[in-house]
Protein backbone atom coordinates (compact mmCIF):
# COMPACT_ATOMS: atom_id res chain seq x y z
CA UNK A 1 66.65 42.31 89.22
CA UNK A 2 65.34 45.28 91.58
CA UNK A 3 67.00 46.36 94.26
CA UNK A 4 65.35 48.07 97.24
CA UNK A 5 67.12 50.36 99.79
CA UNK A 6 65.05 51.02 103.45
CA UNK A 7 66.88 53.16 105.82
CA UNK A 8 67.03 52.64 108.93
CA UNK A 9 67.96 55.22 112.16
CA UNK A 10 69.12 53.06 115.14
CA UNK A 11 67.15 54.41 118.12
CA UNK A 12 68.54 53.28 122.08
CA UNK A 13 65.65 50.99 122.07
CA UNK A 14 67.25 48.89 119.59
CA UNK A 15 70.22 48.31 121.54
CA UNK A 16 71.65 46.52 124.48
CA UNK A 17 73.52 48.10 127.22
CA UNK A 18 76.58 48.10 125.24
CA UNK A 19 74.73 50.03 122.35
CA UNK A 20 74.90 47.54 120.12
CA UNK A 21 72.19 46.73 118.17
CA UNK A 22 70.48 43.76 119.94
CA UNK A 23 70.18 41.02 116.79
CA UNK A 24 66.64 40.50 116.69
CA UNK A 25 66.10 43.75 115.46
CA UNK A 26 67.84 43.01 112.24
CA UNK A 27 65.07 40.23 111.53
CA UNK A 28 62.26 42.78 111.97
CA UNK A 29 64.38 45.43 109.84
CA UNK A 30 64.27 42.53 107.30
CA UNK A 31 60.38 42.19 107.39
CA UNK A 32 60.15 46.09 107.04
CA UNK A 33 61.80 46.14 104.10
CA UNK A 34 60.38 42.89 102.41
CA UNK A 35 56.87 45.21 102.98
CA UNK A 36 58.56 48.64 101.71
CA UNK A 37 60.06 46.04 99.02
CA UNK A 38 56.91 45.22 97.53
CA UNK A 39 55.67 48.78 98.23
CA UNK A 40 57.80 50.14 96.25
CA UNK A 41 56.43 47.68 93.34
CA UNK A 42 52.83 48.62 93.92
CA UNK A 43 51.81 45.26 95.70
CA UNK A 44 51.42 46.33 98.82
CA UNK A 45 49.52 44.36 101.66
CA UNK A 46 46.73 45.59 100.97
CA UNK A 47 46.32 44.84 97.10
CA UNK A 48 47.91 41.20 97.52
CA UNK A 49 45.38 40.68 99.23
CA UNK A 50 42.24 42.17 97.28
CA UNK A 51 43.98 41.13 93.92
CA UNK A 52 45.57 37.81 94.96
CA UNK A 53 43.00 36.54 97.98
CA UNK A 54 47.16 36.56 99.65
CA UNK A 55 46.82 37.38 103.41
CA UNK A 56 50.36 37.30 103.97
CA UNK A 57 53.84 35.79 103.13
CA UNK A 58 54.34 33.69 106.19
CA UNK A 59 58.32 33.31 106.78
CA UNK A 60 59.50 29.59 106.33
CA UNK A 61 63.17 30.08 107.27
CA UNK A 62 65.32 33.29 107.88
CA UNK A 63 68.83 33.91 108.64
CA UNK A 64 71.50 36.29 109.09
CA UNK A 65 75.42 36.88 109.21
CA UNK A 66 76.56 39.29 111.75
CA UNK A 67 79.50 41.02 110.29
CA UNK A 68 80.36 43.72 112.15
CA UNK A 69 78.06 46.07 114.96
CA UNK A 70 75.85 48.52 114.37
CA UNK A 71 75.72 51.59 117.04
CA UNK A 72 72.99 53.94 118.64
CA UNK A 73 72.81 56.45 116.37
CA UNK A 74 74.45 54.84 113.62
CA UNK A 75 72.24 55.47 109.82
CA UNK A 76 72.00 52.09 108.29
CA UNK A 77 70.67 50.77 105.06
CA UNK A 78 68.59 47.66 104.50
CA UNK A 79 69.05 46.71 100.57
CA UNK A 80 66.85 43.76 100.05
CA UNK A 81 66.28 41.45 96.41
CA UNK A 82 64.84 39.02 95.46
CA UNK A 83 67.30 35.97 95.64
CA UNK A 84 65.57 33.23 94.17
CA UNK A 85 62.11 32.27 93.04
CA UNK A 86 59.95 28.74 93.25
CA UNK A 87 57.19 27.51 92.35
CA UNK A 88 55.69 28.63 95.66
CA UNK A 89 58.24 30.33 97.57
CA UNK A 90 60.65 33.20 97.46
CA UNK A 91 63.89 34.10 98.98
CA UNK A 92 64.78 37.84 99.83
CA UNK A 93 68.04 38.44 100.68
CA UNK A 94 68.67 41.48 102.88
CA UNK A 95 72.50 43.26 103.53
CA UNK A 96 72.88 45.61 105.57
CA UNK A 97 75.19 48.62 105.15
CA UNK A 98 76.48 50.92 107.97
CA UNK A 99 78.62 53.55 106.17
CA UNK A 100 81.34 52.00 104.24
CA UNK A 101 81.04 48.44 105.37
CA UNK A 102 78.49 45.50 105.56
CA UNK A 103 77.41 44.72 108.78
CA UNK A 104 74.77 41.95 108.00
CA UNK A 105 74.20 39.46 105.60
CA UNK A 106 70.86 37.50 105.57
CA UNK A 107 67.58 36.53 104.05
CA UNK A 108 64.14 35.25 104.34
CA UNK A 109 62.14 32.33 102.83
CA UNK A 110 58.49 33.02 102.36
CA UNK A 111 55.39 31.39 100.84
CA UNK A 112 53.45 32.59 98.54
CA UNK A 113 49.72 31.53 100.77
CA UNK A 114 46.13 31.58 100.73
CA UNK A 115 44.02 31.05 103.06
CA UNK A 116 43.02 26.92 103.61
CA UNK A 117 39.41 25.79 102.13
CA UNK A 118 38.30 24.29 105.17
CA UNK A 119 40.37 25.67 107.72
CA UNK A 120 40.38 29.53 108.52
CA UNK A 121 43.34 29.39 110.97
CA UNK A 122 45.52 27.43 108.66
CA UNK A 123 47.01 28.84 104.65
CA UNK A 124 47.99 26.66 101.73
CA UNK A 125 50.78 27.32 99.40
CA UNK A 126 50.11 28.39 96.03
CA UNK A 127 51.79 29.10 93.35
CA UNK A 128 53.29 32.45 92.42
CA UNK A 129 51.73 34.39 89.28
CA UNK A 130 54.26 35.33 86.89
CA UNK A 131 53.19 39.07 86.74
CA UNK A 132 54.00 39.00 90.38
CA UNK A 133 58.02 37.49 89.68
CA UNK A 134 57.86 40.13 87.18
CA UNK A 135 57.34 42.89 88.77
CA UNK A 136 60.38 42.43 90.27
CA UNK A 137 62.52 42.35 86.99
């Protein structure tokens, strides 16, 4: 199973007034590197959605384990896999490094979507081709 590794430099704007990296940014570090993920597997947004009629992978449930702080300044590394795969979801599971140690531990649960036959506003879930599972391999 592929591995991907998305580095991340923590800016003051992703901190609190303690320097600390405030936690929500870890869940947008996560959808970063879910896109640089796929990316880096040539299905990017783009082609998902030309190929695959996929507008997006809509996030069904995400979490995260906050092990120890990240720091203004501080280099860290987002390594994200693929955890699990259903019929029409995914999990990606995320850690993040900061030097020698983790400092978070979480994933993501998306659906694989397209858009709704009689709805525009709404997606369906479909099920995930098995070139796309494979390209993961």
């Amino acid at each position: 199973m592929k591995t991907h590794k998305y580095t991340v430099n923590v800016h003051w704007g992703d901190t609190d007034p303690a320097k600390i990296v405030f936690y929500p940014n870890y869940f947008a570090w996560f959808d970063e590197a879910t896109r640089f993920f796929f990316e880096s597997v040539n299905l990017d947004w783009d082609t998902l959605m030309k190929t695959y009629n996929v507008p997006g992978l809509p996030i069904v449930e995400a979490n995260a384990r906050f092990l120890a702080p990240s720091w203004f300044r501080d280099v860290i590394v987002v390594e994200s896999s693929i955890g699990q795969w259903n019929d029409k979801t995914f999990r990606v599971d995320h850690k993040v490094i900061n030097g020698d140690k983790t400092a978070v531990e979480g994933y993501e649960v998306r659906v694989w979507s397209n858009p709704h036959p009689t709805d525009p506003r709404r997606f369906r879930a479909t099920s995930i081709p098995p070139e796309i599972k494979a390209a993961f391999e």
